[in-house]
Every structure is written in structure tokens, then in C-alpha cells.
N, C-alpha and C. Protein backbone atom coordinates (compact mmCIF):
# COMPACT_ATOMS: atom_id res chain seq x y z
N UNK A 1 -26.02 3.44 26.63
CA UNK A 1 -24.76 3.35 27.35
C UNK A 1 -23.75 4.31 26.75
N UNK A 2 -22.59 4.71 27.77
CA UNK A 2 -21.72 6.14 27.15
C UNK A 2 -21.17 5.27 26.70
N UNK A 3 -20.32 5.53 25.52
CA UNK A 3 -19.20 4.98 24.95
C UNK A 3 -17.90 6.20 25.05
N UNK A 4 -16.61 5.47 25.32
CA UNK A 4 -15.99 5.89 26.10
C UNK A 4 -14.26 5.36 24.39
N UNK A 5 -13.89 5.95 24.32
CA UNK A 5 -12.53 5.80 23.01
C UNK A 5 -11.51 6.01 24.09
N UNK A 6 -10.60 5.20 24.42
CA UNK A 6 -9.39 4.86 25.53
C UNK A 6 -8.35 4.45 24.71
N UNK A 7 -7.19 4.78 25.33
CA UNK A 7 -5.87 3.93 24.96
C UNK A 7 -5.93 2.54 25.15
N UNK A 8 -5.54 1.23 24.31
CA UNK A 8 -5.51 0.22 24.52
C UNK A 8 -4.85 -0.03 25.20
N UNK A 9 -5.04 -1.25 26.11
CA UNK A 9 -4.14 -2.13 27.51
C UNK A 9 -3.80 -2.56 27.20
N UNK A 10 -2.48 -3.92 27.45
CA UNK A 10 -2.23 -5.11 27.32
C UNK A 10 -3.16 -6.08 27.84
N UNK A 11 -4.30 -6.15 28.80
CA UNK A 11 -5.39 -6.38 29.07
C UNK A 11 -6.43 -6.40 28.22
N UNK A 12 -6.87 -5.71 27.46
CA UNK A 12 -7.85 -6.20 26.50
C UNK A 12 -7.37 -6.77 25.19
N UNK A 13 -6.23 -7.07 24.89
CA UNK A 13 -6.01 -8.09 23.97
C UNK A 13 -6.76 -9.68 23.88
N UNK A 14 -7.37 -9.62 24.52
CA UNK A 14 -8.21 -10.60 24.84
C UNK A 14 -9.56 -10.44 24.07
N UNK A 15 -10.25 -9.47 24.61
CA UNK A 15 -11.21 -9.23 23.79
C UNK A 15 -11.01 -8.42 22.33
N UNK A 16 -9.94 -7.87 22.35
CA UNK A 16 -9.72 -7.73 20.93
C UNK A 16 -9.34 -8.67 19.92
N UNK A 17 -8.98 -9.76 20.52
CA UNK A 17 -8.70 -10.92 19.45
C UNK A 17 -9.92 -11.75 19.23
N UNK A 18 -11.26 -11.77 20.23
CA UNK A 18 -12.51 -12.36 19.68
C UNK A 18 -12.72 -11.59 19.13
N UNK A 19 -13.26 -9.88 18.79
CA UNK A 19 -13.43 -9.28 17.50
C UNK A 19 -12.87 -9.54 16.70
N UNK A 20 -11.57 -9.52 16.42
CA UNK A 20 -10.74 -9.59 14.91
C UNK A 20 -11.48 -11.50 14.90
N UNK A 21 -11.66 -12.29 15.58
CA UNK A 21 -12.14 -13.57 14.86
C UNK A 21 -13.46 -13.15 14.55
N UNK A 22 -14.55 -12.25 14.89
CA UNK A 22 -15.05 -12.53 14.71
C UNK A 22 -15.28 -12.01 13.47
N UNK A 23 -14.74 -10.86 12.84
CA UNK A 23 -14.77 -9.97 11.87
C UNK A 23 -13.85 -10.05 10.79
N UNK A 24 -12.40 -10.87 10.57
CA UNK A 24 -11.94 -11.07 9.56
C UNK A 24 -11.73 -12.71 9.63
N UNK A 25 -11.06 -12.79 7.94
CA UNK A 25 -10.79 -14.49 7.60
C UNK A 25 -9.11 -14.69 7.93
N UNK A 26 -8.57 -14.05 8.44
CA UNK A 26 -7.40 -14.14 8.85
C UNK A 26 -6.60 -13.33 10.26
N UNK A 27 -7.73 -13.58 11.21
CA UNK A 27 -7.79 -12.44 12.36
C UNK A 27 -5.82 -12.88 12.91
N UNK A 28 -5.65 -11.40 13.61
CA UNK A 28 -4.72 -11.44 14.29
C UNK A 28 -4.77 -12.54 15.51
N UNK A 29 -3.34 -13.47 16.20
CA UNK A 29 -3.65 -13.85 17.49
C UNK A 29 -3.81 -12.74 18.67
N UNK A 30 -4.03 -13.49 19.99
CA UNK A 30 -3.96 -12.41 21.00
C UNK A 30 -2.46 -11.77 21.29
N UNK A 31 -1.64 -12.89 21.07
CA UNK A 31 -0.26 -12.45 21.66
C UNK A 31 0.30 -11.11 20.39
N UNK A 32 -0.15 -11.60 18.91
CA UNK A 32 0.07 -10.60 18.26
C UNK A 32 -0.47 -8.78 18.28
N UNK A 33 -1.41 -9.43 19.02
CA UNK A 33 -2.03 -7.87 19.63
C UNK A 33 -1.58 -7.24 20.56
N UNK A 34 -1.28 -7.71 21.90
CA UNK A 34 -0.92 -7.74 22.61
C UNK A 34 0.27 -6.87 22.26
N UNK A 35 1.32 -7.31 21.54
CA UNK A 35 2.82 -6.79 21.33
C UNK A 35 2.58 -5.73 20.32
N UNK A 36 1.32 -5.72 19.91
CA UNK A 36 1.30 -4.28 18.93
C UNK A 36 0.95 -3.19 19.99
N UNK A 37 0.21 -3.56 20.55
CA UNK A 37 -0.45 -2.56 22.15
C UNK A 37 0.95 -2.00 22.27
N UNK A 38 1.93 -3.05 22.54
CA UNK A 38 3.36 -2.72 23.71
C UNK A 38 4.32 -1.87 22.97
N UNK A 39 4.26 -1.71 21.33
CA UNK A 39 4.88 -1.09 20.47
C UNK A 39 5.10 0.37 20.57
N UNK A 40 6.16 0.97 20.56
CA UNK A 40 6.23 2.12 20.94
C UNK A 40 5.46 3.06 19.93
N UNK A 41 5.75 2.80 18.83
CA UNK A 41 4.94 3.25 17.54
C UNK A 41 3.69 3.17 17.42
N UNK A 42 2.86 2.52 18.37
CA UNK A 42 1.60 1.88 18.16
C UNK A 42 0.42 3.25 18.68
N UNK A 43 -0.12 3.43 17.50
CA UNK A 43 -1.72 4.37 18.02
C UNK A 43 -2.87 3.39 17.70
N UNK A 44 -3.77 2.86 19.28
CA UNK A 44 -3.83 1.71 18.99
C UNK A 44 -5.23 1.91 20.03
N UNK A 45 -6.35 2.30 19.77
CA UNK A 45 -7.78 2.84 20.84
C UNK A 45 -8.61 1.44 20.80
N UNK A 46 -9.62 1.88 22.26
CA UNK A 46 -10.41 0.49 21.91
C UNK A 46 -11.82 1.63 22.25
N UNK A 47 -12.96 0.91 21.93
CA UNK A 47 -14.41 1.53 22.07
C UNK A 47 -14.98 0.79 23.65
N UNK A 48 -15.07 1.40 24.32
CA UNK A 48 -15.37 0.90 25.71
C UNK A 48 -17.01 1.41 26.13
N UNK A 49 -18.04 0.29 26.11
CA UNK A 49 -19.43 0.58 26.71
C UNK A 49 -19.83 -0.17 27.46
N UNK A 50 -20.11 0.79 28.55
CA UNK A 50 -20.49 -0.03 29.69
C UNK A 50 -19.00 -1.07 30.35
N UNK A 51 -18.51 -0.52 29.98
CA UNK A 51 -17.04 -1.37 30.75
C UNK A 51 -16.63 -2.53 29.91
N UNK A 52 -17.31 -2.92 28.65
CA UNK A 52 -16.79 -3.84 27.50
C UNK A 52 -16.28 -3.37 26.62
N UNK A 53 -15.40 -4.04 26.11
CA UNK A 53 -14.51 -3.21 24.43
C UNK A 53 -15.51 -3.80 23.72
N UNK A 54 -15.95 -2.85 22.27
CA UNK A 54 -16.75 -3.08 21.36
C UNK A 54 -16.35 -3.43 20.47
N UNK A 55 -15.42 -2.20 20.36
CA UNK A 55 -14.45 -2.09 18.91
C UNK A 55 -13.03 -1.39 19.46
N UNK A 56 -12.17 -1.60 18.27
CA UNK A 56 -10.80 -1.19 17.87
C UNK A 56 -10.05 -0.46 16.69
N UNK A 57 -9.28 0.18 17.03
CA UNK A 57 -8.72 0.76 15.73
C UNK A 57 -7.37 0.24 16.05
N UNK A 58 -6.46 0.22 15.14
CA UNK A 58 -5.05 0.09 15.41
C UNK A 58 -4.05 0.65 14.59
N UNK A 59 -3.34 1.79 14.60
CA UNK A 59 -2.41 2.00 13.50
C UNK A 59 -0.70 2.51 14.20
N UNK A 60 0.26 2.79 13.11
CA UNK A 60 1.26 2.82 13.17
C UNK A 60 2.12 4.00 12.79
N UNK A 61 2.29 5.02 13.77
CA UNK A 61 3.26 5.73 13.49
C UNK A 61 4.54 6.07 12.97
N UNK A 62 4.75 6.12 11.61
CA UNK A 62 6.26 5.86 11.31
C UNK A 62 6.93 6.88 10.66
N UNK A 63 7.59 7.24 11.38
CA UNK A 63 8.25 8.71 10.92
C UNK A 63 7.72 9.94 10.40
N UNK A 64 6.18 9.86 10.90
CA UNK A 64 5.17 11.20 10.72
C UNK A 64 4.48 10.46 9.46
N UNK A 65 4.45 9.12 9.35
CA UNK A 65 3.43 8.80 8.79
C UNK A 65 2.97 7.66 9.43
N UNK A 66 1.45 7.72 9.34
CA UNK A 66 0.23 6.87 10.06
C UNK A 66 -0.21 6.04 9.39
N UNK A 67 -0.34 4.76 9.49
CA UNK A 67 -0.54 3.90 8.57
C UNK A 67 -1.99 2.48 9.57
N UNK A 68 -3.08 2.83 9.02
CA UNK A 68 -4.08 1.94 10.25
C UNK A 68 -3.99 0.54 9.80
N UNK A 69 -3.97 -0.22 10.71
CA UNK A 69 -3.55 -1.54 10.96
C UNK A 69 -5.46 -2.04 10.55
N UNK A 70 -5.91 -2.02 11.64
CA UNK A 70 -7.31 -2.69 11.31
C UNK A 70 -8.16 -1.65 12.11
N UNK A 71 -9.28 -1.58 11.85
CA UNK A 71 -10.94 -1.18 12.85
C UNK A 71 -11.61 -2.27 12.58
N UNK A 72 -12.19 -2.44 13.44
CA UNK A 72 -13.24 -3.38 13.62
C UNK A 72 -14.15 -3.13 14.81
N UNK A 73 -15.47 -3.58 14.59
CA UNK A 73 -16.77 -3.70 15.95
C UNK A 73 -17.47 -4.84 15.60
N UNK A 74 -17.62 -4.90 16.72
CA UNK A 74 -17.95 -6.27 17.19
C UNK A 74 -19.51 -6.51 17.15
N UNK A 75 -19.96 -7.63 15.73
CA UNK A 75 -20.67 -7.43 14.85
C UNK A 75 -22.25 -7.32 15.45
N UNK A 76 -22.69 -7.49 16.92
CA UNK A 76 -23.76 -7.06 17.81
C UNK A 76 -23.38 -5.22 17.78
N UNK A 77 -22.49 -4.71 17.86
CA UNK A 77 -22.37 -3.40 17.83
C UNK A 77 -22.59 -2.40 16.79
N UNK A 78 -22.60 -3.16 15.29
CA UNK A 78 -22.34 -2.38 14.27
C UNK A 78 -23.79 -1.51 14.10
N UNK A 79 -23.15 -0.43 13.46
CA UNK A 79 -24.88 0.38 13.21
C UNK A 79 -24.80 1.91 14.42
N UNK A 80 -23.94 1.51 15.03
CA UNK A 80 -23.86 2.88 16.47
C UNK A 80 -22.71 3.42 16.42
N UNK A 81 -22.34 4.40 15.29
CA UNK A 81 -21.23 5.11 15.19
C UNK A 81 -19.90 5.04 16.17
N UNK A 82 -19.51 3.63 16.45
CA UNK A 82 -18.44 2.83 16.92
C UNK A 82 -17.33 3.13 16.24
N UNK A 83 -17.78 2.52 15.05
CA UNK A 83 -16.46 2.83 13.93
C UNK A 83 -16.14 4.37 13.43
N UNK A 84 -16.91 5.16 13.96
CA UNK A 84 -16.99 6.40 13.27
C UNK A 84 -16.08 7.31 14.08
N UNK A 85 -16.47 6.09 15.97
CA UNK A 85 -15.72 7.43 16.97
C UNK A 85 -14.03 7.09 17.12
N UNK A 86 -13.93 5.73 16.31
CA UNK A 86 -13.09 4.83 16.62
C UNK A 86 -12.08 5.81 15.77
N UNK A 87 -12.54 5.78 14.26
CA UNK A 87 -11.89 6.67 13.17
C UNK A 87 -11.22 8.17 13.36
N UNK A 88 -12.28 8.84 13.86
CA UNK A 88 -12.14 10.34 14.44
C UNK A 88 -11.26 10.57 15.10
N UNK A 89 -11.30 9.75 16.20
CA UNK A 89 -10.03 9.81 17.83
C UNK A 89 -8.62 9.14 16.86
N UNK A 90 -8.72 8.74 16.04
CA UNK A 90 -7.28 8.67 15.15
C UNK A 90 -6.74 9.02 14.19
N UNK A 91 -7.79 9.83 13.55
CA UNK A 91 -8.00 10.85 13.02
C UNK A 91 -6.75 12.13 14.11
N UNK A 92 -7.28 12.23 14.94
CA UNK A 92 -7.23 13.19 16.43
C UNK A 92 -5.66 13.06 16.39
N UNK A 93 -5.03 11.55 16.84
CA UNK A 93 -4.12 11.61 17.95
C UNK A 93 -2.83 11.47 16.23
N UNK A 94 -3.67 11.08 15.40
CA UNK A 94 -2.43 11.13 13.95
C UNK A 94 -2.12 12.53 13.68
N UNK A 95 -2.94 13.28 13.48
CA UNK A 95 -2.75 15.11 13.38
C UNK A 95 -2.01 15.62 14.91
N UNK A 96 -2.12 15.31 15.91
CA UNK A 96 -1.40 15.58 17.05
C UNK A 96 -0.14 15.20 17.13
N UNK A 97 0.12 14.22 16.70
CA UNK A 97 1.58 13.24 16.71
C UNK A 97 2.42 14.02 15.14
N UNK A 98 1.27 14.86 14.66
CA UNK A 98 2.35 15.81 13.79
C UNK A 98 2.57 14.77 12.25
N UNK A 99 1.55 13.48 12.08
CA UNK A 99 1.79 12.84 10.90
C UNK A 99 1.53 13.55 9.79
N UNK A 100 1.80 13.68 8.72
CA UNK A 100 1.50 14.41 7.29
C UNK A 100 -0.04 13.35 6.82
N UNK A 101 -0.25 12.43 7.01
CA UNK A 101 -0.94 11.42 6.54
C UNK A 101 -1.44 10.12 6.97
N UNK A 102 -2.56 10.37 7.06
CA UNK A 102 -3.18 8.48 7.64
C UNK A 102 -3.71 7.94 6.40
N UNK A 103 -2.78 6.54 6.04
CA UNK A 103 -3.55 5.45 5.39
C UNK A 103 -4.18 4.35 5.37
N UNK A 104 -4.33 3.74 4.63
CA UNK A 104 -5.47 2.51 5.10
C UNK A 104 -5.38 1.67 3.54
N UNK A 105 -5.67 0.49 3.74
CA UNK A 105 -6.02 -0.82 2.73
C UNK A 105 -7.51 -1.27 3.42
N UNK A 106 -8.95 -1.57 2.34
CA UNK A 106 -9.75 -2.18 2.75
C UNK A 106 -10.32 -3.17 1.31
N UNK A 107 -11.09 -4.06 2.27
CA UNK A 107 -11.57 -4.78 0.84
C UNK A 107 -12.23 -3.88 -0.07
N UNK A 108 -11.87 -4.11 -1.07
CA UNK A 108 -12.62 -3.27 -2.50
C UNK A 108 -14.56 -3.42 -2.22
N UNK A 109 -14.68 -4.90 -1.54
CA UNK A 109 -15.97 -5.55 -1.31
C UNK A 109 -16.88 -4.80 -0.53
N UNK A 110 -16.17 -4.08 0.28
CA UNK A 110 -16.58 -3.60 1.85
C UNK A 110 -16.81 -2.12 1.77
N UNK A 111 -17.94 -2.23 1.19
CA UNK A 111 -18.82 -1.29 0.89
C UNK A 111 -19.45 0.05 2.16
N UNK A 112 -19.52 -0.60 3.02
CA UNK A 112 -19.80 0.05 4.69
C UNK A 112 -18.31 1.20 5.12
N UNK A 113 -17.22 0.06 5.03
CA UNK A 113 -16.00 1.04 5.43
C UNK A 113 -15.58 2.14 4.50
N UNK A 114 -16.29 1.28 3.28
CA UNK A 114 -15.07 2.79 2.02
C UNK A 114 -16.21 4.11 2.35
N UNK A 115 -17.63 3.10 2.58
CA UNK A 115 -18.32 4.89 2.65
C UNK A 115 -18.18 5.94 3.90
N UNK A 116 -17.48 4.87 4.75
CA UNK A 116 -16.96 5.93 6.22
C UNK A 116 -15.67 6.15 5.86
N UNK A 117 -15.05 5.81 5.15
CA UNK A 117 -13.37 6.23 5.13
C UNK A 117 -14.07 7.66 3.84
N UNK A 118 -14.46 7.82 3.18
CA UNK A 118 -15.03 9.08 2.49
C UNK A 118 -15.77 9.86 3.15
N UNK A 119 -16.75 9.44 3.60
CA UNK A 119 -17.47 10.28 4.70
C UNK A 119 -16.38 11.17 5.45
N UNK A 120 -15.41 10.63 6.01
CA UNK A 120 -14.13 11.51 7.03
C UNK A 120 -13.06 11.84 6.36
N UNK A 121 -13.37 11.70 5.14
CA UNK A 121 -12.20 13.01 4.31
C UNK A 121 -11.20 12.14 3.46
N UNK A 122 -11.38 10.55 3.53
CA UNK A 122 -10.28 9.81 2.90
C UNK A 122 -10.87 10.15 1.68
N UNK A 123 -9.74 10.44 0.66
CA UNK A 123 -9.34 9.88 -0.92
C UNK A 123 -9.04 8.55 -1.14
N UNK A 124 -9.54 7.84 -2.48
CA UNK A 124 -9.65 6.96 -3.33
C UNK A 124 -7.62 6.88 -3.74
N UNK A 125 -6.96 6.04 -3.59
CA UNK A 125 -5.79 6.65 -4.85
C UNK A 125 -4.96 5.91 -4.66
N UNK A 126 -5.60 4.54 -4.67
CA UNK A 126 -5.01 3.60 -5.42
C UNK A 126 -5.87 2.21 -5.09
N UNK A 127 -5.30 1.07 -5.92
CA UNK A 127 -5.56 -0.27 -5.42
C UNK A 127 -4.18 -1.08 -5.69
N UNK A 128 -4.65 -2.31 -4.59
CA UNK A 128 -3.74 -3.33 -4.35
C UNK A 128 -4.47 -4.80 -4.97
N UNK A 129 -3.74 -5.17 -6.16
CA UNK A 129 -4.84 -6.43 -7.08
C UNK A 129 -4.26 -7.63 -6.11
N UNK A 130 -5.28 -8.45 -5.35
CA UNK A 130 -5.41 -9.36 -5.04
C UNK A 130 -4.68 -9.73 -3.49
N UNK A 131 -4.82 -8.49 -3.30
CA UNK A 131 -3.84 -8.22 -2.08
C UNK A 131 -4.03 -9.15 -0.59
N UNK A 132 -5.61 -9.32 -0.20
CA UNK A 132 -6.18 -9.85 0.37
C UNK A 132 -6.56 -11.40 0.09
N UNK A 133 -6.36 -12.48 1.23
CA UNK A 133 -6.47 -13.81 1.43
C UNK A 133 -7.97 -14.32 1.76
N UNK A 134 -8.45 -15.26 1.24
CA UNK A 134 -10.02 -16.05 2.02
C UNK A 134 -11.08 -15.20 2.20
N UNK A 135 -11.22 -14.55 1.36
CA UNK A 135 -11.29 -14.67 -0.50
C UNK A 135 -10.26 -13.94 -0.78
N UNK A 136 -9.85 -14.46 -1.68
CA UNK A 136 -9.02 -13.17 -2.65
C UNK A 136 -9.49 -11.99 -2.87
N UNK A 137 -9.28 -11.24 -3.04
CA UNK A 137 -9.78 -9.65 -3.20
C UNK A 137 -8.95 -9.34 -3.56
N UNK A 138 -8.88 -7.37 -4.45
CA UNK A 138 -8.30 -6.52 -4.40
C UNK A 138 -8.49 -5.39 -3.08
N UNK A 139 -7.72 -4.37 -2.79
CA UNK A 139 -7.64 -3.71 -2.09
C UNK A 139 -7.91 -2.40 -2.41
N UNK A 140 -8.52 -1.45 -1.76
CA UNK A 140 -8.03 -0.02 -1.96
C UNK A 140 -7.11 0.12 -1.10
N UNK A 141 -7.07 1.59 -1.49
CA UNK A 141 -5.83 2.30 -0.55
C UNK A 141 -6.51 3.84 -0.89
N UNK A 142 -6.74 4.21 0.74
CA UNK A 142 -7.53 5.10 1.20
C UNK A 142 -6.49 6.11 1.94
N UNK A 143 -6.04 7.50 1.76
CA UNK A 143 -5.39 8.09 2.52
C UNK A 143 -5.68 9.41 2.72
N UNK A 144 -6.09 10.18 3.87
CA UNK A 144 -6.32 11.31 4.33
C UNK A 144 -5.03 12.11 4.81
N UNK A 145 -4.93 13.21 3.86
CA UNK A 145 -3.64 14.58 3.98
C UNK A 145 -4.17 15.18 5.14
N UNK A 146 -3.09 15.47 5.99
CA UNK A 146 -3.47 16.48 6.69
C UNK A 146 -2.55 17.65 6.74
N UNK A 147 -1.92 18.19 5.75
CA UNK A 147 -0.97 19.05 5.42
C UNK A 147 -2.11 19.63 4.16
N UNK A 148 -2.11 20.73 4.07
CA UNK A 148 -2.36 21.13 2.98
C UNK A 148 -1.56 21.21 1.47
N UNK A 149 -0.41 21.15 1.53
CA UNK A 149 0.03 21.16 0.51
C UNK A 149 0.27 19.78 -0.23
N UNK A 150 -0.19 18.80 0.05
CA UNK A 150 -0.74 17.55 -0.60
C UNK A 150 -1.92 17.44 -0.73
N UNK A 151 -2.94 17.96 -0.96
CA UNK A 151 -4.53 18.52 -0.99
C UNK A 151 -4.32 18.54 -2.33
């Protein structure tokens, strides 16, 4: 099936809130999604196959800096470069929108995402101790320059 990277609706907040349950211990509600969709600031894609959302990315434009909210796929999906096209296309629309920088927080645990946030050019450069709830965790903090003179 094609997979298809779209602007999010206020319409699929629906199915984006069974992914985030099904994929974190503290998922967003729908209505909270929903109003991030409606956010003017919001760079916010969904993974569309076959006419279902798979996956999501979500991040935040703020004054030429990009800051990603969550990715997630929807755990029948994982394994089919979902998260990879999810990453790229925001990757895409953060360098278009003229940001200096996209960052990110992931579990220290989550071994799968840090090796795709490196794989696409993120740096290591920093952590957050205990930052994360159910379980406790520490955090990284993953951020890709897209200016050269922070390289």
C-alpha cells in the first residue's frame, strides 16, 4: 500500500489519540490533539495507508525554532519506514519554515528512536534526569542544525 505524509485534520484526532494510547504511558487526549492540529504554530503530519493514519509526528514552531512534540506508529505498523517518512517530511517543512533547528526529548530506553534520530543527522547533547513519568526515565535531547554555523 502507498503511504501518503499529509497535513493533519481536526478529523483524525481520533485516530491519533488511539496511537498515542497505544504507544505511550501518558498518551495525549483527543481534544488535546485536536487543539494542537488547530495551533497556528503547529507542524503537525500524519502517515496515511490505504486511507488509515498509521503514524504521526507533531512539532512546534517557535520563533524559527522547531521543537517535536511526539512520533509515533501504530505498533501493527512498526518496521516500514513510517517513522522514517514521518521524520524526513519534518525534517522538510522545519528547514522551509526557515527554523535554525529541530529538537526532540526521547526515552534514554528507546533504543529504536535514538538510532533513527542519528541515522537523520540528530546530535546527542544533552540529557534530562528523570524527566519522564510511568517509568521514570531520563531523557535525551536530540537536536539537528540546519544552519551551518552551529555545525
Amino acid at each position: 500500500m502507498e503511504l501518503t505524509i499529509r497535513n493533519a485534520m481536526p478529523e483524525d484526532a481520533v485516530t491519533i489519540a488511539a496511537i498515542e494510547n497505544a504507544c505511550f504511558s501518558a498518551p495525549w487526549s483527543e481534544k488535546q490533539i485536536a487543539e494542537e492540529i488547530a495551533r497556528d504554530n503547529a507542524v503537525f503530519f500524519v502517515a496515511d495507508q490505504g486511507g488509515e493514519v498509521c503514524g504521526y509526528v507533531s512539532a512546534e514552531d517557535i520563533c524559527g525554532e522547531c521543537y517535536m512534540g511526539n512520533l509515533a506508529v501504530a505498533p501493527d505498523r512498526r518496521r516500514q519506514r513510517i517513522g522514517f517518512a514521518l521524520l524526513q517530511k519534518l525534517m522538510e517543512a522545519a528547514k522551509s519554515r526557515g527554523c535554525v533547528f529541530l529538537t526532540l526529548e526521547v526515552r534514554e530506553s528507546n533504543l529504536s528512536a535514538r538510532e533513527l534520530y542519528e541515522k537523520c543527522g540528530f546530535s546527542l547533547v544533552g540529557n534530562r534526569k528523570a524527566f519522564y513519568e510511568a517509568p521514570r526515565e531520563n531523557a535525551c535531547i536530540y537536536t539537528l542544525y540546519f544552519k551551518e554555523e552551529h555545525t
